[in-house]
C-alpha atoms as a PDB file:
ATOM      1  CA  UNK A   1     -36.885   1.404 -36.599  1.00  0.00           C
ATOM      2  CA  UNK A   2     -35.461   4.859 -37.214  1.00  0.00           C
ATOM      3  CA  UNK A   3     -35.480   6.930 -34.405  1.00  0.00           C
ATOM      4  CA  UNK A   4     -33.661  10.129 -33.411  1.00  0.00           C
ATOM      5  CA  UNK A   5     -30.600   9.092 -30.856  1.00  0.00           C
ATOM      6  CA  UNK A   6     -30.504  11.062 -27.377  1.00  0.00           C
ATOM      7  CA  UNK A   7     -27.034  11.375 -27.914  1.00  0.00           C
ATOM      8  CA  UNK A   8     -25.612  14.761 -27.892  1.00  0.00           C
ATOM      9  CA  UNK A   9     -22.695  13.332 -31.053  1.00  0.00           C
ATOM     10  CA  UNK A  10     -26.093  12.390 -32.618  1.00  0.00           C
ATOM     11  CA  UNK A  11     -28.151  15.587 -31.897  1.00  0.00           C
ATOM     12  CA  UNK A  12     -25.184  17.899 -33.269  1.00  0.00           C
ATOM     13  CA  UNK A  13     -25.126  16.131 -36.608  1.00  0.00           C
ATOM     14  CA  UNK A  14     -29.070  15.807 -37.159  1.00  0.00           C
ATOM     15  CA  UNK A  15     -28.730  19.963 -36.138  1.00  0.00           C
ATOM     16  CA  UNK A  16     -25.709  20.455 -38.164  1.00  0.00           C
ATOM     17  CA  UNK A  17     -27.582  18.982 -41.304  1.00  0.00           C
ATOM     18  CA  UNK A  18     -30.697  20.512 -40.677  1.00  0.00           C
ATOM     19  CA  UNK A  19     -29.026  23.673 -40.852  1.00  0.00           C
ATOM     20  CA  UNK A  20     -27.188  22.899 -44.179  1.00  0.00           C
ATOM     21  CA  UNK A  21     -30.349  21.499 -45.717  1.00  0.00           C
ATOM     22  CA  UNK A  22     -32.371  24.275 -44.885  1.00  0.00           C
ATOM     23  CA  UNK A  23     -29.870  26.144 -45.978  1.00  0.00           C
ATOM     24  CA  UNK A  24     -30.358  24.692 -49.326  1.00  0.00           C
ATOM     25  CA  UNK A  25     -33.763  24.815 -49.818  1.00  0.00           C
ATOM     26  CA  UNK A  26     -33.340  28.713 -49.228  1.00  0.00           C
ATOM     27  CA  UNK A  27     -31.585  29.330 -51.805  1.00  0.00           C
ATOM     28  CA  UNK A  28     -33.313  26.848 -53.959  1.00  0.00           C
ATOM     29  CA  UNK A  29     -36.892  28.745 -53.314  1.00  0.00           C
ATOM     30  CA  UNK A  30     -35.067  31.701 -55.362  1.00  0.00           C
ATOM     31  CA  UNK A  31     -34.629  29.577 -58.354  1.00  0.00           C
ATOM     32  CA  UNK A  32     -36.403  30.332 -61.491  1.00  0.00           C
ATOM     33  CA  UNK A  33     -34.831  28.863 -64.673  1.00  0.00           C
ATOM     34  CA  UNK A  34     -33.887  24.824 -62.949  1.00  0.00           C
ATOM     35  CA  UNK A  35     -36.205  22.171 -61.232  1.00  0.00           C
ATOM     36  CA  UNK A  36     -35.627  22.573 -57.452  1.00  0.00           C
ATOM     37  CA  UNK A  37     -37.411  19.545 -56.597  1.00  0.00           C
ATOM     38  CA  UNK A  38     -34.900  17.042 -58.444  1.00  0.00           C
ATOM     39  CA  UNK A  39     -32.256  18.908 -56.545  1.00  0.00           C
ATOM     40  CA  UNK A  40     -34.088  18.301 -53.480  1.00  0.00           C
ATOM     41  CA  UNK A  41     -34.750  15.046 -54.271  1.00  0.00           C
ATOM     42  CA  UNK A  42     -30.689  14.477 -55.139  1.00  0.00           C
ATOM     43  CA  UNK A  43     -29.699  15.837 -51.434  1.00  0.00           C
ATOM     44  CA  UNK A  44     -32.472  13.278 -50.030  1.00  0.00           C
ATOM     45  CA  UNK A  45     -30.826  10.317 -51.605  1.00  0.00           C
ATOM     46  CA  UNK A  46     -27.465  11.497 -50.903  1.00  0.00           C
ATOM     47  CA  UNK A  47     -28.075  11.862 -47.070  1.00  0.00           C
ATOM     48  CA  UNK A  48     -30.027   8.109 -47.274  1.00  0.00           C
ATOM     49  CA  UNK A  49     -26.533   7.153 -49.082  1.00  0.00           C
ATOM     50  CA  UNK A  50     -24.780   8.669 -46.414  1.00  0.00           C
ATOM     51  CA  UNK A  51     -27.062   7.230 -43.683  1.00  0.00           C
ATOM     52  CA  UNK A  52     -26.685   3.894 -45.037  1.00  0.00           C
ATOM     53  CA  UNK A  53     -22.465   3.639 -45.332  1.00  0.00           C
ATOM     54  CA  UNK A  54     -22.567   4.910 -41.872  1.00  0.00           C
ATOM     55  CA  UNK A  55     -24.853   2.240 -40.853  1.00  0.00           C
ATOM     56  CA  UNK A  56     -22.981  -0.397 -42.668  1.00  0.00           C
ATOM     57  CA  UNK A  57     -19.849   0.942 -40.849  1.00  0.00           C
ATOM     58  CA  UNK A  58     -21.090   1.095 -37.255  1.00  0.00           C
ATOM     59  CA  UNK A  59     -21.879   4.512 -37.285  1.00  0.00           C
ATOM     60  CA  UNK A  60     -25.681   3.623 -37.138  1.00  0.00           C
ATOM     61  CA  UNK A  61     -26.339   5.426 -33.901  1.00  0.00           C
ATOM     62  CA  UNK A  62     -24.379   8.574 -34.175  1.00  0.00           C
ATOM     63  CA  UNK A  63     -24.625   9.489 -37.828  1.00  0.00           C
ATOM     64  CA  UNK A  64     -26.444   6.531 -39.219  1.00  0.00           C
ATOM     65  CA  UNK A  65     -30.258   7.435 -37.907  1.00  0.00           C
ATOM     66  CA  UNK A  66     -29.579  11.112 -38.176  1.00  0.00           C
ATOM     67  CA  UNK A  67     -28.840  11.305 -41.907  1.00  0.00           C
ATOM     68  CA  UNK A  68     -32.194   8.806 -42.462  1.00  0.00           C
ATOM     69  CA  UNK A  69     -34.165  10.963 -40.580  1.00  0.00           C
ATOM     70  CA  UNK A  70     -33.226  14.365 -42.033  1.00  0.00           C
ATOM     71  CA  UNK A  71     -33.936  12.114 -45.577  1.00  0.00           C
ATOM     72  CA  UNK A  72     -36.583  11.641 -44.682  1.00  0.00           C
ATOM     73  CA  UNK A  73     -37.853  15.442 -43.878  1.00  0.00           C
ATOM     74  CA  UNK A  74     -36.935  16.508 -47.085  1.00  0.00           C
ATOM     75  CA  UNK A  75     -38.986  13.769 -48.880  1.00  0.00           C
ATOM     76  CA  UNK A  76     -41.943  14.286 -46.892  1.00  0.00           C
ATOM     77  CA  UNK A  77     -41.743  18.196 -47.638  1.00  0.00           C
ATOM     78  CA  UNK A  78     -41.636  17.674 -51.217  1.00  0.00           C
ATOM     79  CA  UNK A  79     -45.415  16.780 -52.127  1.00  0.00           C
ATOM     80  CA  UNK A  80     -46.668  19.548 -50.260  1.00  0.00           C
ATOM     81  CA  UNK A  81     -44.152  22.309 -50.992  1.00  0.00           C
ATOM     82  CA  UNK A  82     -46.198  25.472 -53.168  1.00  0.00           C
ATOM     83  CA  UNK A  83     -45.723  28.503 -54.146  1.00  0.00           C
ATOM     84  CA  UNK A  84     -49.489  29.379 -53.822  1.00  0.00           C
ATOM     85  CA  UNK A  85     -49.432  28.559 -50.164  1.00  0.00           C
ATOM     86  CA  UNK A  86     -47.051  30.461 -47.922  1.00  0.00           C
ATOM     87  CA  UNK A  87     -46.598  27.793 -45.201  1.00  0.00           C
ATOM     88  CA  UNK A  88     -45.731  25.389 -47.734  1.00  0.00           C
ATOM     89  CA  UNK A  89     -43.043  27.081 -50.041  1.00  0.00           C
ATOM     90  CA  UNK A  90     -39.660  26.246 -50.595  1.00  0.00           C
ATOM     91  CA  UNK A  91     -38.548  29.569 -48.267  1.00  0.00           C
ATOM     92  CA  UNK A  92     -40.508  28.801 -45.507  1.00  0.00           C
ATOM     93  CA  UNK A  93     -39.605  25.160 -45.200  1.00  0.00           C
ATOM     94  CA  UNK A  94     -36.057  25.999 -45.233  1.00  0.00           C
ATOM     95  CA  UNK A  95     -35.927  28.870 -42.839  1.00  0.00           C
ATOM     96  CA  UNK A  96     -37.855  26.277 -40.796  1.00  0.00           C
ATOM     97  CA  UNK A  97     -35.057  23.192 -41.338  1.00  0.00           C
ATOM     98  CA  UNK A  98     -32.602  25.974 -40.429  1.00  0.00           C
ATOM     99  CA  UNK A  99     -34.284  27.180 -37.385  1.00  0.00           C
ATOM    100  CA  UNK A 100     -34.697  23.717 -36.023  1.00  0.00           C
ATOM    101  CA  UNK A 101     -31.448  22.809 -37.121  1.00  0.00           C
ATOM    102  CA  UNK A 102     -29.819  25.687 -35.384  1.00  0.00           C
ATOM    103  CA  UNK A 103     -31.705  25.303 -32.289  1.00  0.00           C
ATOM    104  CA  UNK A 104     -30.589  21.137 -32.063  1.00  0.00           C
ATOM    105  CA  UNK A 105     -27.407  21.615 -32.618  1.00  0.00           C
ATOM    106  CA  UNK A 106     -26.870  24.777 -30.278  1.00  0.00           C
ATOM    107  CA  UNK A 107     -28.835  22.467 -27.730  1.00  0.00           C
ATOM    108  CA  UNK A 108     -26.494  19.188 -28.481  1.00  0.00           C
ATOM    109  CA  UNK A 109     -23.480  21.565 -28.189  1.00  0.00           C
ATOM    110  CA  UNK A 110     -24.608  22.554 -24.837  1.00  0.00           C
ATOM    111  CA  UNK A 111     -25.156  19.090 -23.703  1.00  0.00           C
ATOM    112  CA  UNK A 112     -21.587  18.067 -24.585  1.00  0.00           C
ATOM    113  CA  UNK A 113     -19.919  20.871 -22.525  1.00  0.00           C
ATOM    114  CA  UNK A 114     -22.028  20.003 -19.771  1.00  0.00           C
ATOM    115  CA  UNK A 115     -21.052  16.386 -20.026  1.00  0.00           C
ATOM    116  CA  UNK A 116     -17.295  16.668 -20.839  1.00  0.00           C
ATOM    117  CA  UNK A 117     -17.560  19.134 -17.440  1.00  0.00           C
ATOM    118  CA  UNK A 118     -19.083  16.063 -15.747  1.00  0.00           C
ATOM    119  CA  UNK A 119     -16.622  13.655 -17.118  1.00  0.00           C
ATOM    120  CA  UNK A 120     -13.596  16.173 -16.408  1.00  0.00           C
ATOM    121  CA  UNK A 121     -15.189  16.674 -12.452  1.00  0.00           C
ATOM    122  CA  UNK A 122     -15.561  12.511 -12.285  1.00  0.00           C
ATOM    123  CA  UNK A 123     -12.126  12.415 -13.757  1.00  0.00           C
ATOM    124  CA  UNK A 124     -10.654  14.423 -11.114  1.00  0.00           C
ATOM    125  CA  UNK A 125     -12.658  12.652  -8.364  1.00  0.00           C
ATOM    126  CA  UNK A 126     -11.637   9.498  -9.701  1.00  0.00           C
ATOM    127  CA  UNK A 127      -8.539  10.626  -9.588  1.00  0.00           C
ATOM    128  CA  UNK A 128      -7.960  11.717  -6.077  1.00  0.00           C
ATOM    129  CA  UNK A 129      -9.688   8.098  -4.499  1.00  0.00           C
ATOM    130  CA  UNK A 130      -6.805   6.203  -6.795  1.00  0.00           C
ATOM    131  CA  UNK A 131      -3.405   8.814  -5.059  1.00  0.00           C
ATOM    132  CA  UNK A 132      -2.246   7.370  -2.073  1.00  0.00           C
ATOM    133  CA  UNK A 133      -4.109   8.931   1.144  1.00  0.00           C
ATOM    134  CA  UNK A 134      -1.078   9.576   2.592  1.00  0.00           C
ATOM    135  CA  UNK A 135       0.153  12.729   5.128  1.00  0.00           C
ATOM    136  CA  UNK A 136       3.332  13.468   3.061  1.00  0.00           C
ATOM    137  CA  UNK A 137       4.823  15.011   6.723  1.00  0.00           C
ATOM    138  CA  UNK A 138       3.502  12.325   8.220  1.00  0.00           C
ATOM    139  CA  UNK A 139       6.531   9.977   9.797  1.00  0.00           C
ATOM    140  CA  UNK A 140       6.551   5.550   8.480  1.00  0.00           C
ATOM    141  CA  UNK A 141       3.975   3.751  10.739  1.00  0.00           C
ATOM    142  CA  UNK A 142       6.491   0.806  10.158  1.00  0.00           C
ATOM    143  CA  UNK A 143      10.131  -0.097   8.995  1.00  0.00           C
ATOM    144  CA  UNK A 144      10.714  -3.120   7.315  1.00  0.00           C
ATOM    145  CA  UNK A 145      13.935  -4.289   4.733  1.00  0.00           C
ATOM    146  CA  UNK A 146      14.387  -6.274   2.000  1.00  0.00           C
ATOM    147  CA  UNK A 147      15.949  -9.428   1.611  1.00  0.00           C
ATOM    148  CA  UNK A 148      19.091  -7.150   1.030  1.00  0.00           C
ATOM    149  CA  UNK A 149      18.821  -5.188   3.901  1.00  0.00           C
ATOM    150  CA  UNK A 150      17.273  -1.991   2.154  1.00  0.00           C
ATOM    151  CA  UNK A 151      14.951  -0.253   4.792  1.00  0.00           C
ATOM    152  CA  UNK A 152      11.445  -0.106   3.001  1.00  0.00           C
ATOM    153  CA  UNK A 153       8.952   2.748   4.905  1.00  0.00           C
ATOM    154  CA  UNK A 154       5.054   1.752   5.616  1.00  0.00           C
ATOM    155  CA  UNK A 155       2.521   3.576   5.815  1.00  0.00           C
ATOM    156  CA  UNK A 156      -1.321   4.573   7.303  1.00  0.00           C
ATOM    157  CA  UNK A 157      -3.899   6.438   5.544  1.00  0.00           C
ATOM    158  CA  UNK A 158      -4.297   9.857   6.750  1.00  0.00           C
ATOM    159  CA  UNK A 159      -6.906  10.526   8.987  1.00  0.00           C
ATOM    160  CA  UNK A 160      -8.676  12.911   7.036  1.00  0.00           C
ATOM    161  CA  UNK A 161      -8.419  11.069   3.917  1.00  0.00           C
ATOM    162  CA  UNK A 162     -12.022  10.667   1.777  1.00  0.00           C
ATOM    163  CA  UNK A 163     -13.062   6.852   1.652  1.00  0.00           C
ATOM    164  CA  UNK A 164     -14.815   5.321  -1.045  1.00  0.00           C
ATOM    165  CA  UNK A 165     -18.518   4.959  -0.758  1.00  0.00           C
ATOM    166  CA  UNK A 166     -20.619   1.471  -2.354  1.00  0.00           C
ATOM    167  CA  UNK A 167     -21.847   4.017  -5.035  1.00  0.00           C
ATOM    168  CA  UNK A 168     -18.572   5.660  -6.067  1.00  0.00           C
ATOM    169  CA  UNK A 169     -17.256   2.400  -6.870  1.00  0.00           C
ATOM    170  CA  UNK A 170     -20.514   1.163  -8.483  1.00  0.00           C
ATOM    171  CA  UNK A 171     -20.285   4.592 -10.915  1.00  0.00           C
ATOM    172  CA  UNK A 172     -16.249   4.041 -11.527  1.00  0.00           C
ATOM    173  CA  UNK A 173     -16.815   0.445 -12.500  1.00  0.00           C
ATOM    174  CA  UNK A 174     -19.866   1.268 -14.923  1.00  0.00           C
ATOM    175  CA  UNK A 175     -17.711   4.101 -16.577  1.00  0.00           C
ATOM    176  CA  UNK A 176     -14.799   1.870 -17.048  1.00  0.00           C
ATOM    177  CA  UNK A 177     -17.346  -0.716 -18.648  1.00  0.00           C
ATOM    178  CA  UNK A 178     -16.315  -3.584 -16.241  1.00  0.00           C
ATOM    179  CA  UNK A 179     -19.385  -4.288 -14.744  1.00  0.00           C
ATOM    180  CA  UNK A 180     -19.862  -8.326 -14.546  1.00  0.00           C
ATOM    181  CA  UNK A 181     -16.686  -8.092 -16.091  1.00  0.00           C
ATOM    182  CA  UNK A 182     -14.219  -8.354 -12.807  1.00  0.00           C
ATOM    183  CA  UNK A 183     -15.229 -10.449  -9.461  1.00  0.00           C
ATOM    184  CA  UNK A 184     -14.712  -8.314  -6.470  1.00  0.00           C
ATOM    185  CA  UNK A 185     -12.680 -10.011  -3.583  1.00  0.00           C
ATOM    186  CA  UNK A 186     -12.439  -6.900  -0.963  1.00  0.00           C
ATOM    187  CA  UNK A 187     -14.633  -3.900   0.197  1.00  0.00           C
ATOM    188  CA  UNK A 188     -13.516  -0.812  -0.377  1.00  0.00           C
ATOM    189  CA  UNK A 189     -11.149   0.221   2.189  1.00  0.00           C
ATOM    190  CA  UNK A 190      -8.543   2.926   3.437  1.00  0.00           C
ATOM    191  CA  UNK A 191      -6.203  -0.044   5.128  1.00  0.00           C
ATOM    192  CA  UNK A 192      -3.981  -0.553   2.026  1.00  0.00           C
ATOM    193  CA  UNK A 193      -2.973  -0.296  -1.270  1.00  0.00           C
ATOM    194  CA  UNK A 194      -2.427  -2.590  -4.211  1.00  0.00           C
ATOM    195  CA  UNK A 195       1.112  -2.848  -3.551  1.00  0.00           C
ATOM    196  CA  UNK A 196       0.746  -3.053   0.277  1.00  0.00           C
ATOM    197  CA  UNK A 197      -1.429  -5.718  -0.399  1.00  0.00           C
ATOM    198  CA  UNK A 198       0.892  -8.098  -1.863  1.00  0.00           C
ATOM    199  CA  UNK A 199       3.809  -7.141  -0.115  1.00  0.00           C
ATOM    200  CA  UNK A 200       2.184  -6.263   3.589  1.00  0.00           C
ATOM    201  CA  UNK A 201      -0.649  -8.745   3.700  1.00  0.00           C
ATOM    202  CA  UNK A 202      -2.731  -5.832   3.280  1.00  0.00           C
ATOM    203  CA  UNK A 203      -1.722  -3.960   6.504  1.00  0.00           C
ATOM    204  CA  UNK A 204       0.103  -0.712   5.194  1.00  0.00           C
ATOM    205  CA  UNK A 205       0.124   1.274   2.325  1.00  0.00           C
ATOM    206  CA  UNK A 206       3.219   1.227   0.581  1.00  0.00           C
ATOM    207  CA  UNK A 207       4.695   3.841  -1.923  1.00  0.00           C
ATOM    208  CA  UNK A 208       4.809   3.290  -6.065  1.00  0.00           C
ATOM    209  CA  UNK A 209       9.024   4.829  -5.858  1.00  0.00           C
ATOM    210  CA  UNK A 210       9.667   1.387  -3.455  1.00  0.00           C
ATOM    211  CA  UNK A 211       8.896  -1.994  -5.945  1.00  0.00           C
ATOM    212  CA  UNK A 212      11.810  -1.504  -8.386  1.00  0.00           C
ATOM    213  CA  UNK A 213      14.139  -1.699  -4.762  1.00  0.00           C
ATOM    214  CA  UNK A 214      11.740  -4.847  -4.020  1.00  0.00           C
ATOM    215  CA  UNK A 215      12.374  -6.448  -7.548  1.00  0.00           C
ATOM    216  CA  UNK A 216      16.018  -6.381  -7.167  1.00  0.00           C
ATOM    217  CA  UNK A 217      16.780  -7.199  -3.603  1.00  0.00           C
ATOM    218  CA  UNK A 218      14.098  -9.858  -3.367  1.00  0.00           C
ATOM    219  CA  UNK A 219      15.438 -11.606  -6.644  1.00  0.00           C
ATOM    220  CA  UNK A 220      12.736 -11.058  -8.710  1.00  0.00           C
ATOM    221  CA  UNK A 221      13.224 -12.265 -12.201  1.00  0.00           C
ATOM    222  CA  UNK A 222      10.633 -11.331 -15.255  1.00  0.00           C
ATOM    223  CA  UNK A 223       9.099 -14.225 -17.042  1.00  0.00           C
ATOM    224  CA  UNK A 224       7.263 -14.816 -20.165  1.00  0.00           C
ATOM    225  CA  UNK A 225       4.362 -17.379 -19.136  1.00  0.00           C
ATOM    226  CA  UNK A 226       3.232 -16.258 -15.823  1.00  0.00           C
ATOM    227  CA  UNK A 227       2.117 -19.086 -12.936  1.00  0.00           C
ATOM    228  CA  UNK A 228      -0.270 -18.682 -10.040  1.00  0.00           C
ATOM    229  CA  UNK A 229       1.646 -16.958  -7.666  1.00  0.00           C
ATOM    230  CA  UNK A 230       3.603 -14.775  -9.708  1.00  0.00           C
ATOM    231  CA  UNK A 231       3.414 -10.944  -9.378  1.00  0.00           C
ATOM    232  CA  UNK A 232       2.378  -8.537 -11.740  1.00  0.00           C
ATOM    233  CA  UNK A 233       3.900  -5.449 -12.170  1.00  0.00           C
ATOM    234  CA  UNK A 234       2.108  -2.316 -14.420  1.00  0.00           C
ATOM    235  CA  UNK A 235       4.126   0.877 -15.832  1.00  0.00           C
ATOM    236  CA  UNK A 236       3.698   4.131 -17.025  1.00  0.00           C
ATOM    237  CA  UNK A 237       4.511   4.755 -20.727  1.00  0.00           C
ATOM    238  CA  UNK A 238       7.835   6.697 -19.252  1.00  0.00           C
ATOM    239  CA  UNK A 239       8.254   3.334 -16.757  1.00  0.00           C
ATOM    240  CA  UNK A 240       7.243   4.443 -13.767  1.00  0.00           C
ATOM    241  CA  UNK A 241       5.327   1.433 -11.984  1.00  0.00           C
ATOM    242  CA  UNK A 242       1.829   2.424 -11.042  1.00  0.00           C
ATOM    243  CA  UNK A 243       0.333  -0.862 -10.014  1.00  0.00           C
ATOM    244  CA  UNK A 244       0.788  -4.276  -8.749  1.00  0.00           C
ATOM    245  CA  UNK A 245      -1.178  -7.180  -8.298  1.00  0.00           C
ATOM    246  CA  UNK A 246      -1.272 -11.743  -8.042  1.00  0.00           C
ATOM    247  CA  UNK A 247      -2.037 -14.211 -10.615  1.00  0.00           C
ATOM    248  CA  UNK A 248      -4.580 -16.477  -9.631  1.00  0.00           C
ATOM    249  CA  UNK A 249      -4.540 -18.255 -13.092  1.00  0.00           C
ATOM    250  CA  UNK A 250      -1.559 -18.236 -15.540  1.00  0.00           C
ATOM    251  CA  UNK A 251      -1.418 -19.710 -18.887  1.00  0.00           C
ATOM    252  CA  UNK A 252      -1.674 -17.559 -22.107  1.00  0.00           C
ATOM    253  CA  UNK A 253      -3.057 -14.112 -22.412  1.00  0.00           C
ATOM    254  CA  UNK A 254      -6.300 -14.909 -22.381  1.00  0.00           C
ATOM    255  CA  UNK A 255      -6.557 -17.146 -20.083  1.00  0.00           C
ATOM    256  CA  UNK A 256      -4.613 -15.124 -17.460  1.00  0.00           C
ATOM    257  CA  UNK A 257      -6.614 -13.753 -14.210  1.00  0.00           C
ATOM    258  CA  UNK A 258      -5.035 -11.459 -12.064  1.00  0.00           C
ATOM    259  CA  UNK A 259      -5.826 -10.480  -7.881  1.00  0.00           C
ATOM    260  CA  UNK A 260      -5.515  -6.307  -6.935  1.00  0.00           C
ATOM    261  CA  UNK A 261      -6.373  -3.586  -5.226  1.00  0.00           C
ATOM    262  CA  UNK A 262      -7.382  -0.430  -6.904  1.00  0.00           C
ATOM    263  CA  UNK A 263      -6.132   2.375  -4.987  1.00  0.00           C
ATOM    264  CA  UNK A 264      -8.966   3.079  -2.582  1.00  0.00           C
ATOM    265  CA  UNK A 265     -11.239   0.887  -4.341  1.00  0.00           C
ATOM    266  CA  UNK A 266     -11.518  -2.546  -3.772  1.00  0.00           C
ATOM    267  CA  UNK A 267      -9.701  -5.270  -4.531  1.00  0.00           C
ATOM    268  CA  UNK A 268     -11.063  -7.386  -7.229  1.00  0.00           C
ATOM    269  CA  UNK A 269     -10.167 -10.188  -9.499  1.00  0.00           C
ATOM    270  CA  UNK A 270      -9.917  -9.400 -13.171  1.00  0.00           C
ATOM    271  CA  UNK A 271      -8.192 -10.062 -16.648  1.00  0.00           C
ATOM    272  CA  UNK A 272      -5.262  -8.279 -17.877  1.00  0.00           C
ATOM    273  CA  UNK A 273      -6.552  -5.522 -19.715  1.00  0.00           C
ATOM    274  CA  UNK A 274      -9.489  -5.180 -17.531  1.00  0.00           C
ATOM    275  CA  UNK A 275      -8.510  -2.679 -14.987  1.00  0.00           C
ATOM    276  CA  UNK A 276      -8.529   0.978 -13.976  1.00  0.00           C
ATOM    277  CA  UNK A 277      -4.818   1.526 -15.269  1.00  0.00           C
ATOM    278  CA  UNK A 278      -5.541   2.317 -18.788  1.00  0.00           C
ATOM    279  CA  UNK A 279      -2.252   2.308 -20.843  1.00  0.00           C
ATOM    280  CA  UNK A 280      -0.315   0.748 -18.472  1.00  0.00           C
ATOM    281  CA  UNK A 281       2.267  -2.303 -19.441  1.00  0.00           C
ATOM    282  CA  UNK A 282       2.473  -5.693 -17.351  1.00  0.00           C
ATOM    283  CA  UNK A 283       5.271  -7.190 -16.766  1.00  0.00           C
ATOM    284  CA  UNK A 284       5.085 -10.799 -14.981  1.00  0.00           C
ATOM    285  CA  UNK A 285       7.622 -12.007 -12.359  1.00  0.00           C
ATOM    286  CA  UNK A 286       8.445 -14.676 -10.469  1.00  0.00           C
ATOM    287  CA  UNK A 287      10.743 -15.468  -7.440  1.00  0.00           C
ATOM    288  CA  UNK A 288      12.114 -18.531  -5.523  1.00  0.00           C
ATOM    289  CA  UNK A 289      11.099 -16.995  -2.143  1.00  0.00           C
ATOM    290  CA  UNK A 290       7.604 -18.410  -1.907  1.00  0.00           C
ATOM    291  CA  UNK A 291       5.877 -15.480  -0.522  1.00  0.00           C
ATOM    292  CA  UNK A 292       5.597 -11.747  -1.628  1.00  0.00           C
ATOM    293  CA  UNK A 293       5.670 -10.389   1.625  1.00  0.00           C
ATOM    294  CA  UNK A 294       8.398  -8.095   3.084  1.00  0.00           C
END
């Protein structure tokens, strides 16, 4: 069934086309010496032959339906277009098709400010419950050291720090598309982070600048075919280590499952690739101390 899609990318090209095809049949309804309904008949089947390579491409929502629809206006206007009758010439159709088409697409370019200023706001929420809640004049709640001796701080949240409600992480999961798609293993909680989970027991948080210091003092060694047990360690494109996390399966890629706590989100268990650190790189290690904690 052909049916007009919701979608503002949708709306803006059924508007934008309206307005070219009404275009069109304006300045076809001045025409004299040439059939204007074989031209209007050419742009119907070249916007069904449009419709149909987007449709065959996977465009069937956004541009697919849209160019079948506005095919099929200009068919159904054909029969009863007249110069005898002033509602049903060529002119008044198209001023019509643009009108409409103006009025959609002004409407679908609304709708997409609106929701990129959603998406930008959500962004920046989103943002803010994944930075550490931490009083940067704040002193360490703890000192602890590596196996080298290196002193490592810990930290508590700050007081005043937001915490993340059941619906904020139902609406972050559902715009990542991970719903059903990770298991979640811990509430949503102000107590740690990911990295003070695996290092801490999930008692402090602990800062991103302190796991390369971990990695070497704790002799930490990268491997190729991660085991349960092994850590997990995600990076920036310039290298900078952003997350951390267990495996709780190892094998091959896709096979691999991987324990973590999202910021101040919870801590869930989830495939490689299936996380809130988008463009991120994993690197798998392993060490002979048995234990991950400081």
């Amino acid at each position: 069934m052909i049916t007009l899609n919701c979608d503002p990318i949708a709306m803006a090209v059924f508007g934008l086309g309206g307005v070219m095809l009404g275009l069109v049949e304006v300045g076809l309804s001045f025409a004299r010496r040439f059939p204007t309904r074989a031209v209007s008949l050419g742009l119907a089947v070249v916007l069904a032959l449009a419709g149909g390579a987007a449709w065959a491409s996977g465009e069937r929502a956004t541009v697919g339906q849209p160019a079948f629809l506005l095919a099929g206006v200009s068919l159904a206007l054909m029969p009863i277009r007249s110069r005898r009758s002033f509602v049903r010439r060529g002119l008044v159709q198209g001023a019509c098709l643009l009108l409409l088409g103006g009025a959609t697409l002004g409407f679908a370019c609304y709708s997409l400010d609106r929701e990129l200023e959603d998406d930008l706001t959500r962004s920046d929420h989103d943002l803010a419950l994944m930075s550490d809640p931490i009083d940067p004049e704040s002193p360490p709640s703890l000192l602890v050291r590596t196996d080298a001796g290196t002193v490592v701080p810990l930290f508590d949240a700050s007081p005043a720090a937001a915490a993340v409600t059941l619906a904020d992480e139902s609406r972050y999961l559902h715009d990542l598309h991970l719903e059903g798609k990770v298991i979640r293993t811990g509430a949503p909680t102000l107590e740690y982070n990911c990295h003070g989970w695996v290092f801490t027991g999930g008692r402090f948080w602990l800062r991103s600048s302190q796991i390369e210091t971990i990695l070497r003092d704790n002799g930490y060694r990268a491997v190729e075919q991660p085991a349960e047990g092994d850590l997990v360690v995600y990076r920036s494109s310039v290298g900078e280590v952003t997350h951390t996390g267990v495996v709780r399966a190892g094998g091959k890629p896709d096979s691999l499952l991987i324990e973590s706590k999202w910021g101040r989100f919870g801590r869930y268990v989830h495939g490689p690739e299936e996380h809130g650190y988008h463009g991120n790189k994993a690197t798998y290690y392993h060490s002979p101390r048995g234990s991950h904690l400081l």
